[in-house]
Each structure stands twice: as C-alpha cells, then as structure tokens.
Protein backbone atom coordinates (compact mmCIF):
# COMPACT_ATOMS: atom_id res chain seq x y z
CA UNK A 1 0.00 0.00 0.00
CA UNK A 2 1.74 3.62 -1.33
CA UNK A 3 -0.01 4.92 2.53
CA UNK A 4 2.52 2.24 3.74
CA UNK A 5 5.22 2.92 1.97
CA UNK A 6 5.21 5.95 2.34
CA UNK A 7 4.77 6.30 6.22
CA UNK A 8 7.92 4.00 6.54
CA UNK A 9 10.14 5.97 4.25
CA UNK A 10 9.84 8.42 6.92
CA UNK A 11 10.76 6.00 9.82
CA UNK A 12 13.73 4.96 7.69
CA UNK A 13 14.71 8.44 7.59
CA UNK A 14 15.30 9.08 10.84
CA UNK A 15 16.37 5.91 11.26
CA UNK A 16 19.46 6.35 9.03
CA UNK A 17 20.40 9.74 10.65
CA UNK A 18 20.51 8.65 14.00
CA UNK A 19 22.16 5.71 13.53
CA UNK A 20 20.74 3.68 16.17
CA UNK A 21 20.29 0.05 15.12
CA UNK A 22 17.18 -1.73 15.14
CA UNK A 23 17.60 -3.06 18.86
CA UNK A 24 16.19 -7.11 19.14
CA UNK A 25 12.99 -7.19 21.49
CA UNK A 26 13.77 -10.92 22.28
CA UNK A 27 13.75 -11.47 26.05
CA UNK A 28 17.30 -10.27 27.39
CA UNK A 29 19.19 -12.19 29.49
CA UNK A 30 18.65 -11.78 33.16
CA UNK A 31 20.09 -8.65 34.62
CA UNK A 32 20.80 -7.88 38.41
CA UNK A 33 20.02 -4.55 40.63
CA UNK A 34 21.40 -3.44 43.45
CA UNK A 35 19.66 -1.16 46.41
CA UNK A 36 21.51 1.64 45.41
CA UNK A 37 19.85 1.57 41.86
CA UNK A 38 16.26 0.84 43.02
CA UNK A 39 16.56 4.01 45.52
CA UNK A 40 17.68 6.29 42.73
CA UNK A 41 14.56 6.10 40.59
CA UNK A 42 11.76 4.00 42.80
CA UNK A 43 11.96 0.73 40.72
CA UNK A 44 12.30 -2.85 41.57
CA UNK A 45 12.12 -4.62 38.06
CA UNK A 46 15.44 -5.12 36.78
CA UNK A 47 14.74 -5.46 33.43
CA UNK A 48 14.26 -1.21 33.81
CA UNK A 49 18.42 -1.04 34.43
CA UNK A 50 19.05 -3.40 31.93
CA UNK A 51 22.59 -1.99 29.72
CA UNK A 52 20.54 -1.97 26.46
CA UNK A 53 18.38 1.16 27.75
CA UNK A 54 21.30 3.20 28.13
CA UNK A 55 23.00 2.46 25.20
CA UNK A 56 19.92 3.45 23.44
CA UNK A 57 20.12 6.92 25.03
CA UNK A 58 23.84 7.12 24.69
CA UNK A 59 22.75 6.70 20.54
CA UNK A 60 20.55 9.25 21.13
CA UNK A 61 21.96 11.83 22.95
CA UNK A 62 24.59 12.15 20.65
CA UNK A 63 22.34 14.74 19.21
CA UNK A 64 21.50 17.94 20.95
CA UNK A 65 18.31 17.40 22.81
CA UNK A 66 15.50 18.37 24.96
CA UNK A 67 12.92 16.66 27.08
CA UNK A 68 9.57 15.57 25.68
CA UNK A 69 8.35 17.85 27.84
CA UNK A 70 10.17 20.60 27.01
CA UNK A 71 8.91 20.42 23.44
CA UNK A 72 5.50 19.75 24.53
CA UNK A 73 3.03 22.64 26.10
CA UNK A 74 0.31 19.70 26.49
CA UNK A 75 1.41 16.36 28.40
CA UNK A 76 -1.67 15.01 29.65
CA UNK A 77 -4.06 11.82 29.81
CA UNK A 78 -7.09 11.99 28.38
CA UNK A 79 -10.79 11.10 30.11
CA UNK A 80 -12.81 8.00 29.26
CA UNK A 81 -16.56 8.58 29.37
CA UNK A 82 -18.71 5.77 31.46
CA UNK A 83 -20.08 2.92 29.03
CA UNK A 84 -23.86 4.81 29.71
CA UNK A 85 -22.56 8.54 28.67
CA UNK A 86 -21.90 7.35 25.01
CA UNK A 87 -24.00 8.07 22.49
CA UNK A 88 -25.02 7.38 18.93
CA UNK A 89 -23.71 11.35 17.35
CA UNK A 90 -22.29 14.35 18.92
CA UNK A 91 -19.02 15.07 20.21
CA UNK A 92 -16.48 12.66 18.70
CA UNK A 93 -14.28 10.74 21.71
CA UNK A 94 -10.73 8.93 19.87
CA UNK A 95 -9.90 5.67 21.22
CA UNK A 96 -6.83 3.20 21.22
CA UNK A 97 -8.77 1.70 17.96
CA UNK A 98 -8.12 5.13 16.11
CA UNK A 99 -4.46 4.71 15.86
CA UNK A 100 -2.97 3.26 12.44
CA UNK A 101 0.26 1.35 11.60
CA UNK A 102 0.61 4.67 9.38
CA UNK A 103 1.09 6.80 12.44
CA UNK A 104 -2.24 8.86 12.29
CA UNK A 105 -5.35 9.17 14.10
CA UNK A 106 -8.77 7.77 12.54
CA UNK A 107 -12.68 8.65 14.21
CA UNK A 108 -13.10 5.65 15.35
CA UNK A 109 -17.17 6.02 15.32
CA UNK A 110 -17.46 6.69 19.25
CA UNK A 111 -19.28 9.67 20.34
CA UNK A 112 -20.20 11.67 23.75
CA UNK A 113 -23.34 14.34 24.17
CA UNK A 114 -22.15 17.41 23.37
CA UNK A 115 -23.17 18.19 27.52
CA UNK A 116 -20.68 15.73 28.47
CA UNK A 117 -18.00 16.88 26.12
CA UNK A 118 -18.06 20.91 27.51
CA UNK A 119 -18.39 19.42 31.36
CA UNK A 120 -15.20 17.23 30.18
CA UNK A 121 -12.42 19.40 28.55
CA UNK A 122 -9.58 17.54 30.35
CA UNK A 123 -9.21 15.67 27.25
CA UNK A 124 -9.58 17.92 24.42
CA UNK A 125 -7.78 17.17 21.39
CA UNK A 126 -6.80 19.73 18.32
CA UNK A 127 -5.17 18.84 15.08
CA UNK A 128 -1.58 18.06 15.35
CA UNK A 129 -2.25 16.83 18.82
CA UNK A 130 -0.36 13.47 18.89
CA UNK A 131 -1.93 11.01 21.13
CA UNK A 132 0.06 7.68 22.82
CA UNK A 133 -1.32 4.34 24.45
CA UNK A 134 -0.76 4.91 27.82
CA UNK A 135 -3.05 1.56 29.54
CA UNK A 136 -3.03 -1.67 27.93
CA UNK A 137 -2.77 -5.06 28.84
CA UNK A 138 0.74 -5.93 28.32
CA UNK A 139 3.45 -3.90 28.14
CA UNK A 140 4.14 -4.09 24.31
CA UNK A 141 1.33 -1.77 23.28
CA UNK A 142 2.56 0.83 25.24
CA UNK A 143 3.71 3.93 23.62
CA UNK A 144 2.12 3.19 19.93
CA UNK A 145 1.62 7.04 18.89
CA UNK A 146 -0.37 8.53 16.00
CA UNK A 147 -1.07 11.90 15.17
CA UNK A 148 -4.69 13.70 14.52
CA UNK A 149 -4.58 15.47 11.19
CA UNK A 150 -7.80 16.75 10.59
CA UNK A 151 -9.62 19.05 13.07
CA UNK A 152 -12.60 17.45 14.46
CA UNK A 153 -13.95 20.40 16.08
CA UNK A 154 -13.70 22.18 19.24
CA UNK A 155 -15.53 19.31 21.46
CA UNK A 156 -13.59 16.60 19.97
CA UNK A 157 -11.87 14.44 23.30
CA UNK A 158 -9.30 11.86 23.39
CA UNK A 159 -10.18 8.96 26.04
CA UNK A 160 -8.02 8.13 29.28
CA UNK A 161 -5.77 5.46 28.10
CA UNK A 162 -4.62 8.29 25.70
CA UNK A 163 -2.02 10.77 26.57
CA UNK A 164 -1.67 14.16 24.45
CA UNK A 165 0.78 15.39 23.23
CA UNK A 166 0.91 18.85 21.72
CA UNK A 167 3.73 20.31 21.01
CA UNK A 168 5.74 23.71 20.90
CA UNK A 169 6.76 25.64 17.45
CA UNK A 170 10.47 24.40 18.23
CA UNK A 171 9.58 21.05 16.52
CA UNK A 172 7.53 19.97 13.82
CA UNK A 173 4.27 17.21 15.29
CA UNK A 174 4.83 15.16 12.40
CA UNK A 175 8.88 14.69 13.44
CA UNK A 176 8.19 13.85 16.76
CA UNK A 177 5.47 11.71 16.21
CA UNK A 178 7.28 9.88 13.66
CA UNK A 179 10.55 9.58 15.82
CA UNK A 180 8.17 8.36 19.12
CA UNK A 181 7.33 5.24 17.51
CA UNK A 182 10.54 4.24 16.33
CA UNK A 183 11.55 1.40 18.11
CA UNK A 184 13.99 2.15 20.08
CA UNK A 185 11.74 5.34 21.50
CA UNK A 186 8.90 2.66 22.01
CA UNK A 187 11.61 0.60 24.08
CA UNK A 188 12.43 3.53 26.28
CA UNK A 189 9.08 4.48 26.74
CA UNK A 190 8.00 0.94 27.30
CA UNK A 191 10.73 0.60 29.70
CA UNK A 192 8.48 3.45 32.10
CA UNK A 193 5.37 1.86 32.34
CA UNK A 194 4.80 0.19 35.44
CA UNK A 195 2.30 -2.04 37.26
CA UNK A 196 0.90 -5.72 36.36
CA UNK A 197 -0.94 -3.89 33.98
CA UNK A 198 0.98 -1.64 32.17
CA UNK A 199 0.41 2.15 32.72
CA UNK A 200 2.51 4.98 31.62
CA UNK A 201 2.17 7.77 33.54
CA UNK A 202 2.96 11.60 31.99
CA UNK A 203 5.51 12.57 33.94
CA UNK A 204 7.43 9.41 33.65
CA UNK A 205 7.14 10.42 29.62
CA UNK A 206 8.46 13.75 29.79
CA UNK A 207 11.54 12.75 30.44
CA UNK A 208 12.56 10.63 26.87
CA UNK A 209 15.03 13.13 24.82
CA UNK A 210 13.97 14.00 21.86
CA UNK A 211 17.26 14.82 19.05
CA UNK A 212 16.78 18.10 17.74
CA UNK A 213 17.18 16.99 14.07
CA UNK A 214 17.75 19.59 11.94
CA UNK A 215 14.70 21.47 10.44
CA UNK A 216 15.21 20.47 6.98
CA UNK A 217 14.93 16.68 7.57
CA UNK A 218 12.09 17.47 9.73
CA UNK A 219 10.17 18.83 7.31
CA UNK A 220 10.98 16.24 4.86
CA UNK A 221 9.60 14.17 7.41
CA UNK A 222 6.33 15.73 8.07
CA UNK A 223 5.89 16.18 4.15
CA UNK A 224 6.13 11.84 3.90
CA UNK A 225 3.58 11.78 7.00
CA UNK A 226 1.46 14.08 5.30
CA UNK A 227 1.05 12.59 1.80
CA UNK A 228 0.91 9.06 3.90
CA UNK A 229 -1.86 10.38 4.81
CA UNK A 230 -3.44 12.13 1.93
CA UNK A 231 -2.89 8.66 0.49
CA UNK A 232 -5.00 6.61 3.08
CA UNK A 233 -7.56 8.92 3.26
CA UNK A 234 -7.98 8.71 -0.84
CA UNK A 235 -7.79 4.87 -1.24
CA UNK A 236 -10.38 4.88 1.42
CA UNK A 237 -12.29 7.28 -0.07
CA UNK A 238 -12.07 5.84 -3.53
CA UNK A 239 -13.47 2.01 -1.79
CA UNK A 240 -16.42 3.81 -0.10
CA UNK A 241 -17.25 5.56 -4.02
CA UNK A 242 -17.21 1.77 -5.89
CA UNK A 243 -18.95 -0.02 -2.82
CA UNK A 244 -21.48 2.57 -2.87
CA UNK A 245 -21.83 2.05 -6.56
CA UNK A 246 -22.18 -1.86 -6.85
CA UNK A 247 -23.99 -1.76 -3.74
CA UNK A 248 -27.39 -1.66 -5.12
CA UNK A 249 -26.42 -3.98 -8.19
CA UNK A 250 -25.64 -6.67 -5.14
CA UNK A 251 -28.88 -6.31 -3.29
CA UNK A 252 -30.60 -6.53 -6.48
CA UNK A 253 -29.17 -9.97 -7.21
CA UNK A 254 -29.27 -11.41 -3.49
C-alpha cells in the first residue's frame, strides 16, 4: 500500500540519521540490581536497568536534545466517558482503535453528548495533537503514537488510556510523532510503564530526549507523514465511491 510505503520511508529516515540500530525485542538475558539503583529512581524490576536502555540513550543523545516535555506545552491523559454517557452522534471521543500502523489518528465512530464533552475538557484534542497508548494489557502496546490530522472540532476528546501530546513551534508534530514510535523510543518508553498492567504515567514520559534533528529533515519528514496520509484517506475514499456504486447492483441480485 503507497499509505505504507510511504509512512515507513519516513521511519527509515530518521532511522538512518541517528544511527541507532534496530535493537532485538527478544527477552534479554537476566540482569541484576542493586539497592543503590532501586533508591535512585523507585523501581524494583530489573529489566528497567538493563545496559541496552542506556546504550539506546547514549545513541541518542549524541544529538542535541530536549525533554519531551520541554517540546510539549500539552502532556496530559485523556478522560474516558462511562459505558452509559456514550452516544449514537455528537461530540467525537478517539480511542486506542483510532491509531494506524501509518502513524495517524482515525474517528473511530465513538461519540459523547455534546453536555458531556463541555463538562469534560480535560481531554480535548486539536489537530496536530499526537496522542500515545498509555493503559493496555501488556506492556508491548505501550507507547504506539499517532497523530490527529484533521480538526474534528472544538468538542472533539481523546479517552483516558490516551495521553496528548501537543507540542511547541520548536519542533515539527509530524517529526516527533514519527521519531516516538521508532523502536527504540517505544523501548524507552515501554521501559516506564509500570504495574501488572501496564500504565505509563505523563511525567514518567516527559523525560525521553527528543534529538533536535535539523529542520530540513524534519520537514521532509512531516511532508512523507502528510502525503501518507493524503494517500490513506484517498484509497479509502475511492473504496467507499465503488462499494457505494455496486452496492445496489448486489442487493438486487441477493
């Protein structure tokens, strides 16, 4: 699919120009603590000091960089309406099922009274608002990022296993976005979450550095996301025109 092709020309990008390789998610091999370590930073799973982590950041901080959130002027989870506050129209709420392989954001068909939305801004969403998995299951969804490119109105909310992400006019969205669900970004944010069930929490995430890449290639960057996009969006439109035009010639013969 061009959408796909597209989308990972851009991940192979910034792949090349940081020159971190693709780091094996095989189970590592066991990896002792000591008190002094589990002190330092409240943690008692080992595989959180394991050497790969910080050879990751040693790749990446190679570059100049800042925090997440110091690129970020919105670092917050989102709110997730009770099963018996949806409804069938109204104020459009974007789940974990919105996000695509291609890094964007899809309405996922969910929808909150409009009452409920303006009660509920905690989790308002704009476009170029990128929004992460923050609560799944297991650990490996964790940190899956795509970013909204159409603006869904003012009342449009993101749900709470959702953080936002909106960001300052230092970066480009579509960079950072991009660069967040590289792997080895997902492995240091995966590396955060805690619990039985994984949760990453905000201010845990504001601390991955994010390379300041120079402008050019971010641009480049954003123009691949974009046209990933554009792409999606018309091969989906151009299925909805010819199922809408056999549609009738089906029913007919059924």
């Amino acid at each position: 699919m061009k959408s796909q092709s597209l989308y990972l020309n851009a991940e192979n990008i910034l792949m090349e120009e940081l020159g971190c390789t693709r780091v094996a998610v095989s189970q590592p091999k066991p990896w002792y603590i000591t008190p002094t370590q589990t002190g330092r930073v409240n943690r008692l799973d080992a595989e959180y000091f394991h050497p790969r982590y910080e050879r990751l950041l040693s790749c990446i901080q190679r570059f100049s960089c800042l925090t997440l959130g110091e690129v970020t002027r919105t670092l917050k989870n989102g709110k997730t309406p009770a099963a018996e506050e949806y409804s069938e129209q109204g104020a459009p709420v974007l789940k974990v099922d919105g996000l695509r392989s291609t890094g964007v954001i899809e309405q996922c068909g969910a929808f909150v009274p409009t009452s409920w939305a303006e009660k509920n801004a905690k989790g308002k969403v704009m476009r170029y608002d990128a929004l992460m998995i923050c609560a799944a299951h297991h650990q490996r969804y964790i940190g899956k990022t795509g970013l909204l490119m159409e603006d869904l109105g003012p009342l449009a909310r993101a749900a709470g296993e959702l953080i936002i992400l909106r960001f300052k006019n230092s970066v480009r969205p579509e960079f950072v976005s991009v660069l967040l669900n590289l792997e080895p970004f997902r492995l240091l944010v995966q590396r955060l979450a805690r619990g039985n069930t994984a949760h990453l929490y905000p201010k845990d995430l504001s601390a991955i550095p994010i390379p300041l890449l120079p402008m050019l290639l971010q641009e480049k960057v954003a123009h691949l996301l974009t046209q990933s996009y554009r792409a999606r969006r018309d091969a989906r439109a151009l299925f909805r025109e010819a199922t809408a035009k056999f549609e009738p010639a089906i029913h007919h013969n059924g």
